[in-house]
PDB file of N, CA and C in Angstrom:
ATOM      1  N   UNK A   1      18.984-114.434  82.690  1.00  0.00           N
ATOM      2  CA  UNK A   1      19.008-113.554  83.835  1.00  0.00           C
ATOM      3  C   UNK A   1      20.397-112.932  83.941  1.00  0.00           C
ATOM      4  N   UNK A   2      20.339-111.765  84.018  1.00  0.00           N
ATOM      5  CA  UNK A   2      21.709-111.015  84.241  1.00  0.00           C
ATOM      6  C   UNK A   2      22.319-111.327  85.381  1.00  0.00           C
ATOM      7  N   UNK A   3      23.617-111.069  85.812  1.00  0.00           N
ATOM      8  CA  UNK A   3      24.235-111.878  86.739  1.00  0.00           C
ATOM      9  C   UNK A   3      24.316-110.467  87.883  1.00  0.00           C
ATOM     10  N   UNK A   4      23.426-108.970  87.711  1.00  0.00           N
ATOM     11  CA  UNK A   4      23.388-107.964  88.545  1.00  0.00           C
ATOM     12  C   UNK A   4      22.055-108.638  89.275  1.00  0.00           C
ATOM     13  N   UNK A   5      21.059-108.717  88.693  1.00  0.00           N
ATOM     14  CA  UNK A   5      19.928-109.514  88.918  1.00  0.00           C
ATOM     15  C   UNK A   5      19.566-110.720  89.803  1.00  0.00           C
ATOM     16  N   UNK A   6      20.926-111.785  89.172  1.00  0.00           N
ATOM     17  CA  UNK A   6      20.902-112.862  89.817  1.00  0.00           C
ATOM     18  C   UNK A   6      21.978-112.105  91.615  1.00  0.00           C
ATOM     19  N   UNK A   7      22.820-111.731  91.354  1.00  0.00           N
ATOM     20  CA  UNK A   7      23.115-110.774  92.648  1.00  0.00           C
ATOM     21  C   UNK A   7      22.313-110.005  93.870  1.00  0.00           C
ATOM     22  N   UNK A   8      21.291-109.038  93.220  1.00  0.00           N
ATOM     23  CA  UNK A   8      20.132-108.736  94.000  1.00  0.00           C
ATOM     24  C   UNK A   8      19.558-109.840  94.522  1.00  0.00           C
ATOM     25  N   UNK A   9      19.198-110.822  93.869  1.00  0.00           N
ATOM     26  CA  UNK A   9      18.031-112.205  94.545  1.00  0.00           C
ATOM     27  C   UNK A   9      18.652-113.342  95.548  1.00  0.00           C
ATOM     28  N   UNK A  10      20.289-113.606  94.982  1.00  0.00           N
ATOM     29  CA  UNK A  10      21.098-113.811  96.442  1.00  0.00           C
ATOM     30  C   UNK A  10      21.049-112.924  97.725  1.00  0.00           C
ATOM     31  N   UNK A  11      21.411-111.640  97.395  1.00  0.00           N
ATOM     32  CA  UNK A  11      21.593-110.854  98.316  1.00  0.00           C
ATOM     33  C   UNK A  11      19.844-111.170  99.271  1.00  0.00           C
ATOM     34  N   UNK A  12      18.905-111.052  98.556  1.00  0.00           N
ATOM     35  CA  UNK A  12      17.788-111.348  99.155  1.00  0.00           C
ATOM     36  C   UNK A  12      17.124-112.382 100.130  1.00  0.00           C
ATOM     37  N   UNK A  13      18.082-113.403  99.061  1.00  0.00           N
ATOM     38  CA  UNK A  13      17.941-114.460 100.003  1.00  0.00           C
ATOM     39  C   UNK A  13      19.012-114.612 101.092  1.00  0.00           C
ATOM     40  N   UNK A  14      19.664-113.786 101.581  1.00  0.00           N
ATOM     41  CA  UNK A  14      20.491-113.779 102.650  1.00  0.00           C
ATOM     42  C   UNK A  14      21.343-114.640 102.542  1.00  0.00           C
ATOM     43  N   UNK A  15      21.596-115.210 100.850  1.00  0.00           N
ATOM     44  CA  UNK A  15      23.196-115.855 100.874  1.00  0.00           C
ATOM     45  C   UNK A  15      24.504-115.124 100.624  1.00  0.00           C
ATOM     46  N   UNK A  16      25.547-115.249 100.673  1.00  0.00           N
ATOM     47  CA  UNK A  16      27.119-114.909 101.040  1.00  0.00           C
ATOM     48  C   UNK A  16      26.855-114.570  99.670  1.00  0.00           C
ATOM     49  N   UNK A  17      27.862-113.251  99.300  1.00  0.00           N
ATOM     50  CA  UNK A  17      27.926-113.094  97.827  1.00  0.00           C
ATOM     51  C   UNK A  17      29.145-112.573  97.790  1.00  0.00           C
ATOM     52  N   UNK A  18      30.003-112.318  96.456  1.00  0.00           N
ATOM     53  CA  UNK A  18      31.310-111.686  96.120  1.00  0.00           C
ATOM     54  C   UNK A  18      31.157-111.009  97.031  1.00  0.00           C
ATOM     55  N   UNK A  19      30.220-109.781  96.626  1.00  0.00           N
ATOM     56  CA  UNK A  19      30.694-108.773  97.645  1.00  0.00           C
ATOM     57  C   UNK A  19      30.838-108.410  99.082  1.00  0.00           C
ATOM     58  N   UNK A  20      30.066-109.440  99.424  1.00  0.00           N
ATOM     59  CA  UNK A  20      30.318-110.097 101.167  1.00  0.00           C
ATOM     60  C   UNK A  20      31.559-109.990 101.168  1.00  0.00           C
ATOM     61  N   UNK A  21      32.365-111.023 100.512  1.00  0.00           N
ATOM     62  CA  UNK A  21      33.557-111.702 100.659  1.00  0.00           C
ATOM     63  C   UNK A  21      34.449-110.466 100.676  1.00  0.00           C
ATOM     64  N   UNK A  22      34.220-109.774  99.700  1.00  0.00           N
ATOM     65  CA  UNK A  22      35.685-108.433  99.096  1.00  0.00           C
ATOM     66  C   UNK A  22      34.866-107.242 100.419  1.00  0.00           C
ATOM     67  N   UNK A  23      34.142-107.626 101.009  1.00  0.00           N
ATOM     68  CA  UNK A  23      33.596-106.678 102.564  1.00  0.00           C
ATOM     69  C   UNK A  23      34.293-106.976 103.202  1.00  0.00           C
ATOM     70  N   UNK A  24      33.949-108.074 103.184  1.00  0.00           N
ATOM     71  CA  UNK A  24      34.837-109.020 104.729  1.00  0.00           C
ATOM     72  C   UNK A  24      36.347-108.964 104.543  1.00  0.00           C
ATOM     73  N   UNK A  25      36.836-109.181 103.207  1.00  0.00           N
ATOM     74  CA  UNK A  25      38.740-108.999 103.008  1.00  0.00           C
ATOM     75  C   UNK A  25      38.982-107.837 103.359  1.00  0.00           C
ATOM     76  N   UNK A  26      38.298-106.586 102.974  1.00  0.00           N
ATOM     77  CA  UNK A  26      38.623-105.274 103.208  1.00  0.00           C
ATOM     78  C   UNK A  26      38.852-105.041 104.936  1.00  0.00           C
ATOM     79  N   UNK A  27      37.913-105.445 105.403  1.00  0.00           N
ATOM     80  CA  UNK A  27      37.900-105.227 106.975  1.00  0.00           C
ATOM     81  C   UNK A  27      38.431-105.833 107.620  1.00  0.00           C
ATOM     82  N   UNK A  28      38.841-107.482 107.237  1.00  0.00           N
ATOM     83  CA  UNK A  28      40.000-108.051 107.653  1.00  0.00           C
ATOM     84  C   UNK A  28      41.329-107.816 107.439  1.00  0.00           C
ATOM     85  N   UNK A  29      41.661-106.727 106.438  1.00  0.00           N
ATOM     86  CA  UNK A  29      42.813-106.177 105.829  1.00  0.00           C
ATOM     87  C   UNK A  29      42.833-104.694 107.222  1.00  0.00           C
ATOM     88  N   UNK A  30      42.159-103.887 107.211  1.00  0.00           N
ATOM     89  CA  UNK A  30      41.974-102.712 108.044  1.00  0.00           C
ATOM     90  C   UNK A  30      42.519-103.229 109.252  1.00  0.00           C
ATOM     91  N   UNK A  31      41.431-104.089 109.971  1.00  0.00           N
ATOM     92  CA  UNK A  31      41.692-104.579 111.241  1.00  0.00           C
ATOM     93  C   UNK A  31      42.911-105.132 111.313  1.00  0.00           C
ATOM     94  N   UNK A  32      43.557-105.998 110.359  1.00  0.00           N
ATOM     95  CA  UNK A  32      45.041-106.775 110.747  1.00  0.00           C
ATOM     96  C   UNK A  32      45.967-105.185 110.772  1.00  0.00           C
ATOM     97  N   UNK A  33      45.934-104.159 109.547  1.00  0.00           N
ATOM     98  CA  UNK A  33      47.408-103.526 109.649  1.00  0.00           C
ATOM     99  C   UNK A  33      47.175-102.674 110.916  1.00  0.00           C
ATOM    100  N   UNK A  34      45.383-102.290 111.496  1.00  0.00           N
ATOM    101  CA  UNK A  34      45.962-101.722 112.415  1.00  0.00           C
ATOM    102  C   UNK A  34      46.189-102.141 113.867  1.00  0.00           C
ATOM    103  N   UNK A  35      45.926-103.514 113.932  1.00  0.00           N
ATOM    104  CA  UNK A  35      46.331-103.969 114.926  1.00  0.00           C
ATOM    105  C   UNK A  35      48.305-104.137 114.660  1.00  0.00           C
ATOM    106  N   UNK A  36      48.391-104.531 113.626  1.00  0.00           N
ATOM    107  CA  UNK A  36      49.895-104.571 113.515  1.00  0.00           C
ATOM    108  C   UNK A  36      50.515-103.150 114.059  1.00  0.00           C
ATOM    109  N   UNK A  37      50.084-101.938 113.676  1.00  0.00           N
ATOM    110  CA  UNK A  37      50.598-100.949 113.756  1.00  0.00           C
ATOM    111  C   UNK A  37      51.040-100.470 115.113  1.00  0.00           C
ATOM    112  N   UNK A  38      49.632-100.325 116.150  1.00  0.00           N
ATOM    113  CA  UNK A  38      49.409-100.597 117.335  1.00  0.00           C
ATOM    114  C   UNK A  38      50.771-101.688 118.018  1.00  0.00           C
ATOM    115  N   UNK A  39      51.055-102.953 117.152  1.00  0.00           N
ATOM    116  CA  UNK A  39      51.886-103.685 118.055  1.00  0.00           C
ATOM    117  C   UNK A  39      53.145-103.195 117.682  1.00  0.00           C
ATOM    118  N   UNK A  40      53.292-102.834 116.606  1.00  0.00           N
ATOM    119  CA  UNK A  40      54.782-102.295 116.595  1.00  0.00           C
ATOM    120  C   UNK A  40      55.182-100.692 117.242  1.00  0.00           C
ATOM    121  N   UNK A  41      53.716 -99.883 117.074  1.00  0.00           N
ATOM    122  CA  UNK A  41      54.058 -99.272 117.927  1.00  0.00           C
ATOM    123  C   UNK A  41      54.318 -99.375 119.576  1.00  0.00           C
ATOM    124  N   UNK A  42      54.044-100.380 119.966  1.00  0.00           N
ATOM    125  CA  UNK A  42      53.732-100.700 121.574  1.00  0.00           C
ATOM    126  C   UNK A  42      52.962-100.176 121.745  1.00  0.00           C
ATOM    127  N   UNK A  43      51.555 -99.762 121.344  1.00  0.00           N
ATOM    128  CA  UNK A  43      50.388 -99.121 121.609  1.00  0.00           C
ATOM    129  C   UNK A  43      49.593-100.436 122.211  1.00  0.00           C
ATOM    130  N   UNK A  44      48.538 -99.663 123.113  1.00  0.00           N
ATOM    131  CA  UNK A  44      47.615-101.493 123.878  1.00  0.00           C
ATOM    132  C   UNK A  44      46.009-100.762 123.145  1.00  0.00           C
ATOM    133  N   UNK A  45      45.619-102.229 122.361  1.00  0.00           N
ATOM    134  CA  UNK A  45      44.168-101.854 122.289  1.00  0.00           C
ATOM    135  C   UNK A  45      43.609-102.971 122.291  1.00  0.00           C
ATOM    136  N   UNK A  46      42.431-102.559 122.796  1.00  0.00           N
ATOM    137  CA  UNK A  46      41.750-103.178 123.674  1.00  0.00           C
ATOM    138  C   UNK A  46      41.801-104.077 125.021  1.00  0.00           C
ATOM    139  N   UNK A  47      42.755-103.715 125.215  1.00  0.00           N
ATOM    140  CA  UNK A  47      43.469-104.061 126.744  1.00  0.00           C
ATOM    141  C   UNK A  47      44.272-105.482 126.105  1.00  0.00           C
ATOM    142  N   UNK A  48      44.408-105.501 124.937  1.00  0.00           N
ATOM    143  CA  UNK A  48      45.092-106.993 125.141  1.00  0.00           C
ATOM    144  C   UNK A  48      46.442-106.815 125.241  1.00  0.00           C
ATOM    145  N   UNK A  49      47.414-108.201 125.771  1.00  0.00           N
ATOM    146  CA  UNK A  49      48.549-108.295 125.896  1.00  0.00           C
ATOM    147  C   UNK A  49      49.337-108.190 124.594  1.00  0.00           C
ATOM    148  N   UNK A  50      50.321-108.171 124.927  1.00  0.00           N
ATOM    149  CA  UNK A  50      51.408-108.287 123.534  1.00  0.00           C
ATOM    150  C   UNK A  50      51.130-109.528 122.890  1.00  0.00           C
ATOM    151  N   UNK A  51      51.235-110.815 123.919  1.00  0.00           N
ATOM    152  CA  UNK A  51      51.008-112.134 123.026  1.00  0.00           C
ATOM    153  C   UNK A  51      49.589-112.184 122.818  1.00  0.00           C
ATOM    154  N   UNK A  52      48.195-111.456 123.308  1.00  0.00           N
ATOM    155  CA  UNK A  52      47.545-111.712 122.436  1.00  0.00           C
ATOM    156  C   UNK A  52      47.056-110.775 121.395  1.00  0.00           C
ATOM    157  N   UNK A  53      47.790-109.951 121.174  1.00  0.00           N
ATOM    158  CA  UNK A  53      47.662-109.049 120.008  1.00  0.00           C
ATOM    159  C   UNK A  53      48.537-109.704 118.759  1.00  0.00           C
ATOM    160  N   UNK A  54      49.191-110.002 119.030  1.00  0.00           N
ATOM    161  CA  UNK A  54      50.418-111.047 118.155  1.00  0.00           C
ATOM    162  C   UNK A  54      49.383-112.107 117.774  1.00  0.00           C
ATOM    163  N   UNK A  55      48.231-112.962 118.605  1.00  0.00           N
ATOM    164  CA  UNK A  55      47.377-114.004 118.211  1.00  0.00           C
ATOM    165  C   UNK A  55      46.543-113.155 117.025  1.00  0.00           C
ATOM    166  N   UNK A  56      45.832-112.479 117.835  1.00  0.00           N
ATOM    167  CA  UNK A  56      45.026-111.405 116.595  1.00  0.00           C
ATOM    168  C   UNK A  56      45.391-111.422 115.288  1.00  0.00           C
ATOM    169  N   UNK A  57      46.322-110.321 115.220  1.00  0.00           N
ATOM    170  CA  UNK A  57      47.134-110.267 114.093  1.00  0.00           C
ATOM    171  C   UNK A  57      47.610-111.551 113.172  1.00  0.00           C
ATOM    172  N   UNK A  58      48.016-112.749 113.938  1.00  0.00           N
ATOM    173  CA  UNK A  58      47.941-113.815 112.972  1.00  0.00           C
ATOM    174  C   UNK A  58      46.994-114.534 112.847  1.00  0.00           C
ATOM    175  N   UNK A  59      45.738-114.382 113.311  1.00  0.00           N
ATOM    176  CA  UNK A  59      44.028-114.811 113.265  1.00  0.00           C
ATOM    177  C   UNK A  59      43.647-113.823 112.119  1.00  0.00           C
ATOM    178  N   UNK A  60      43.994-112.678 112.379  1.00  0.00           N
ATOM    179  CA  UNK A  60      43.307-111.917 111.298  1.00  0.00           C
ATOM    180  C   UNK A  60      43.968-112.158 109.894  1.00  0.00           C
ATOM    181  N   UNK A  61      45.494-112.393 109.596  1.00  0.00           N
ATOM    182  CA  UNK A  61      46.431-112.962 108.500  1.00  0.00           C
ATOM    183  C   UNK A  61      45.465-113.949 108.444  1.00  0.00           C
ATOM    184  N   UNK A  62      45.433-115.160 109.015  1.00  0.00           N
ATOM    185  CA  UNK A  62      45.177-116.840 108.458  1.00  0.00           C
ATOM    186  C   UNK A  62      43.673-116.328 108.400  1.00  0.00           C
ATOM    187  N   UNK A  63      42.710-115.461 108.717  1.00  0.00           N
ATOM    188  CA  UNK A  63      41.513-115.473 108.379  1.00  0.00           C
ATOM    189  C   UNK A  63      40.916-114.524 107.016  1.00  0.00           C
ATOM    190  N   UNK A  64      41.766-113.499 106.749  1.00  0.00           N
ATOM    191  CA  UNK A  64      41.818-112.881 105.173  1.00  0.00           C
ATOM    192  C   UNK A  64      42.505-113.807 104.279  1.00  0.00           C
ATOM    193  N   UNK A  65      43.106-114.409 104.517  1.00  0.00           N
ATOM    194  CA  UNK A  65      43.681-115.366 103.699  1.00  0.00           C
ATOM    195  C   UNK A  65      42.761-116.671 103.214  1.00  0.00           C
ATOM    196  N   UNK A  66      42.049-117.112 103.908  1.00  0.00           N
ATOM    197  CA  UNK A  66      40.742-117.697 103.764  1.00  0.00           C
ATOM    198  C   UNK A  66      39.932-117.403 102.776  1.00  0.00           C
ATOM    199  N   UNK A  67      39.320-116.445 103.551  1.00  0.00           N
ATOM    200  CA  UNK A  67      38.343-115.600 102.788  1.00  0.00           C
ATOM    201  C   UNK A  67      38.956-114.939 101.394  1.00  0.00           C
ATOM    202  N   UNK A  68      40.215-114.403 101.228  1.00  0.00           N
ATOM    203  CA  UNK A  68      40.232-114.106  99.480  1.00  0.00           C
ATOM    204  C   UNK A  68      40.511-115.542  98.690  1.00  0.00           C
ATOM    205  N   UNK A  69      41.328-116.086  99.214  1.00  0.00           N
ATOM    206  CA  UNK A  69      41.157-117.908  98.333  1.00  0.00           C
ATOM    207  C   UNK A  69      39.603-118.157  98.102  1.00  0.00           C
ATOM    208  N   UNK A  70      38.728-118.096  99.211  1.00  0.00           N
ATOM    209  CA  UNK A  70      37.361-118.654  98.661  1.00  0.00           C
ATOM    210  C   UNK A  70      36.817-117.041  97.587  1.00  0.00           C
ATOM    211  N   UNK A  71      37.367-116.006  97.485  1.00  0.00           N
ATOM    212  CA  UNK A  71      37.131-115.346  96.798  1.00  0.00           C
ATOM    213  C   UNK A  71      37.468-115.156  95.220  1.00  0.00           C
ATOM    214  N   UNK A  72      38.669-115.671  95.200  1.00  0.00           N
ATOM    215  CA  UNK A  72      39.299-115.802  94.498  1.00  0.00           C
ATOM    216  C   UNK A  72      38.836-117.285  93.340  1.00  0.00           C
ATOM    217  N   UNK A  73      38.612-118.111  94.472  1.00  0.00           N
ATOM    218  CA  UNK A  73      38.264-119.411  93.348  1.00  0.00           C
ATOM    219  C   UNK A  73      36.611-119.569  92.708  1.00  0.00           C
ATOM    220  N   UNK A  74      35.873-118.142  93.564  1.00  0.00           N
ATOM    221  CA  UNK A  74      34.647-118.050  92.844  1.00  0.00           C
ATOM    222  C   UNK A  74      34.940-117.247  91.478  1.00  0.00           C
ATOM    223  N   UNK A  75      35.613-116.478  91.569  1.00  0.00           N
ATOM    224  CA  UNK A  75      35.809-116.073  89.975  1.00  0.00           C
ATOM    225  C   UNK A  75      36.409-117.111  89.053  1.00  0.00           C
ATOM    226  N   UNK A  76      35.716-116.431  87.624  1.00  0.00           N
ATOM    227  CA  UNK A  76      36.612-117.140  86.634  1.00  0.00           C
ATOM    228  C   UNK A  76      37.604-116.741  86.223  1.00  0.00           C
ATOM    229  N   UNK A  77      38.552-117.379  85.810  1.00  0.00           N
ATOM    230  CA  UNK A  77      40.053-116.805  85.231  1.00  0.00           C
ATOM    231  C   UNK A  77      39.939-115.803  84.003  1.00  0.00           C
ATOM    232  N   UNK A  78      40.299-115.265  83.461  1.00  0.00           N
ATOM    233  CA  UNK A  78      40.300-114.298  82.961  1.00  0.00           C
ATOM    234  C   UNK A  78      41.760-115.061  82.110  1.00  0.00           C
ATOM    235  N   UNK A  79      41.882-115.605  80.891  1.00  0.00           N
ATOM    236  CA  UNK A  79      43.204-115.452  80.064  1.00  0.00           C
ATOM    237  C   UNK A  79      43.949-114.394  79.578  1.00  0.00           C
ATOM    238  N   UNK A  80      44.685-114.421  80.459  1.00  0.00           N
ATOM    239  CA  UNK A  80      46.175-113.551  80.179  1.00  0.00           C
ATOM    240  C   UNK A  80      46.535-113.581  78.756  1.00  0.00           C
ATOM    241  N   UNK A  81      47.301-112.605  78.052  1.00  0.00           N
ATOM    242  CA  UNK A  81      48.109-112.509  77.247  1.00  0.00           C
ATOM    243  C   UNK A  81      49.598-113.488  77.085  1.00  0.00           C
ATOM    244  N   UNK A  82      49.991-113.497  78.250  1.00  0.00           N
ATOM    245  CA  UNK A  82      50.922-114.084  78.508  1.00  0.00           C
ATOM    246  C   UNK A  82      50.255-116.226  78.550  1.00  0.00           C
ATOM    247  N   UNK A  83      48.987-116.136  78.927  1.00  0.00           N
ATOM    248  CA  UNK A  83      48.477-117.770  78.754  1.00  0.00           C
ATOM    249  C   UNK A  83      47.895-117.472  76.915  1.00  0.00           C
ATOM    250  N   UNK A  84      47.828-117.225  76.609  1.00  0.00           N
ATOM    251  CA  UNK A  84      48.127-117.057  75.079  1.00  0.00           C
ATOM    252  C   UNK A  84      48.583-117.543  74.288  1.00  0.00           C
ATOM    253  N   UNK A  85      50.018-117.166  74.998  1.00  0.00           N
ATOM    254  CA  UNK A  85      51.181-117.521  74.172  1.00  0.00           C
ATOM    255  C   UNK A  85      52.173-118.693  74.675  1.00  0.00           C
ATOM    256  N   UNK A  86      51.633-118.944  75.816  1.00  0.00           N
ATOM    257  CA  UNK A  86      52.163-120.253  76.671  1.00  0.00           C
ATOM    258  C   UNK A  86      52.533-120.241  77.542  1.00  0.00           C
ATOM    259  N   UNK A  87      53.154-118.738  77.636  1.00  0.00           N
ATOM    260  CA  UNK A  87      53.813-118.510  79.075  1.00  0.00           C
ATOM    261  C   UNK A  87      52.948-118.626  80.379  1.00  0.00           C
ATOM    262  N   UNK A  88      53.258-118.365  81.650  1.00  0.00           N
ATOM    263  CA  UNK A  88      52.773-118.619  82.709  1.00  0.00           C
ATOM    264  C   UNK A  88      53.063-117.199  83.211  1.00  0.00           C
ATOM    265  N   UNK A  89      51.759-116.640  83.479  1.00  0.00           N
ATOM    266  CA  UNK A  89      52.023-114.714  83.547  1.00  0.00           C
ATOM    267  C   UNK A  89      51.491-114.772  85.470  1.00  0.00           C
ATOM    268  N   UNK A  90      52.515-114.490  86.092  1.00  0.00           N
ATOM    269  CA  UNK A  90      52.352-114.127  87.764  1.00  0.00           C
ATOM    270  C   UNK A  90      51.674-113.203  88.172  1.00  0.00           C
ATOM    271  N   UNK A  91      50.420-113.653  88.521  1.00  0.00           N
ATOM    272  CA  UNK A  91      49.598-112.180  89.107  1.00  0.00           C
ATOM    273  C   UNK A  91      50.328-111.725  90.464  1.00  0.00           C
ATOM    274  N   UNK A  92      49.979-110.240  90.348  1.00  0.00           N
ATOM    275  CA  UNK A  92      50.545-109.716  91.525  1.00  0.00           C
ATOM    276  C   UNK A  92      49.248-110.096  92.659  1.00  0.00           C
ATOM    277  N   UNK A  93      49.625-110.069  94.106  1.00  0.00           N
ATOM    278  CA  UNK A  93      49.046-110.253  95.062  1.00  0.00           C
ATOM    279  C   UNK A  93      49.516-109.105  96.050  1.00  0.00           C
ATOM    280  N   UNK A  94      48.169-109.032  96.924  1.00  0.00           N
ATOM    281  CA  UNK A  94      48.653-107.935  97.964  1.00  0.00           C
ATOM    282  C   UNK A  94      48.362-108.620  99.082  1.00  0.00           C
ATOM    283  N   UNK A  95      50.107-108.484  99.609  1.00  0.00           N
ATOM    284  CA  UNK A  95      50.255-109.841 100.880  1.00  0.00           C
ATOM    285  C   UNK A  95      49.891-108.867 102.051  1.00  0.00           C
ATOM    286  N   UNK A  96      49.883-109.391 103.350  1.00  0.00           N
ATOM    287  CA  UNK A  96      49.588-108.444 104.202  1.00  0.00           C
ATOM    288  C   UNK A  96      50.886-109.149 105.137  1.00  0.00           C
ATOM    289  N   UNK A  97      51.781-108.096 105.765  1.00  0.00           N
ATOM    290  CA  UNK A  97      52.926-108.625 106.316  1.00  0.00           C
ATOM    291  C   UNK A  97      52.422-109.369 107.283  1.00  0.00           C
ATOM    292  N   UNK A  98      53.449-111.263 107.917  1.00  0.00           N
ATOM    293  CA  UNK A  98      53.130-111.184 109.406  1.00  0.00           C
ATOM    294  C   UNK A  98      54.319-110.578 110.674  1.00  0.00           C
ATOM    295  N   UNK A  99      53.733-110.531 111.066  1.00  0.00           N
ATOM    296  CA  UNK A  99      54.430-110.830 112.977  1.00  0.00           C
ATOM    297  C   UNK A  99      55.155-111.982 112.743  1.00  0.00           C
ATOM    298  N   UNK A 100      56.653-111.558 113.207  1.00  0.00           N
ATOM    299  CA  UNK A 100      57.765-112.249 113.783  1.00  0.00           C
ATOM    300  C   UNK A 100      57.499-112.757 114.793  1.00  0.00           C
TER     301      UNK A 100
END
């Protein structure tokens, strides 16, 4: 069974799939910078306070952060060039700043 295949029949059965996950990071990525933006601008949304927009923003950090680790450890590794040859090759990551 192809693994597009086996994808459709999860999706069917209404279980969580990659692409749930890289849904859910994306929109947890959106929602954190623009709530960040909002707080550094001193902009108010959704009527919340400063300290709880500051909660947000680090709910939404510690909750994308979640979710790409469990994203992340469903894939398989992929050998580097650099694991090859022995070295230890640093993937880049895209951090999302926090609140001071």
């Amino acid at each position: 069974m192809s693994e597009q295949n086996q994808e459709v029949q999860t999706e069917e059965a209404g279980l969580l799939t990659k692409r749930d996950f890289m849904v859910a990071c994306q929109a947890l990525a959106e929602t954190h910078n623009r709530y960040l933006e909002a707080f550094q601008a001193e902009e108010e949304i959704d009527n919340y306070s400063r300290d709880e927009m500051e909660h947000a923003i680090q709910n939404t950090h510690v909750t994308f952060m979640k979710f790409q680790a469990i994203l992340e450890a469903s894939e398989p590794q992929q050998p580097t060039v650099d694991d090859l040859t022995g070295d230890i090759a640093e993937e880049e990551t895209q951090d999302i700043p926090e609140v001071k």
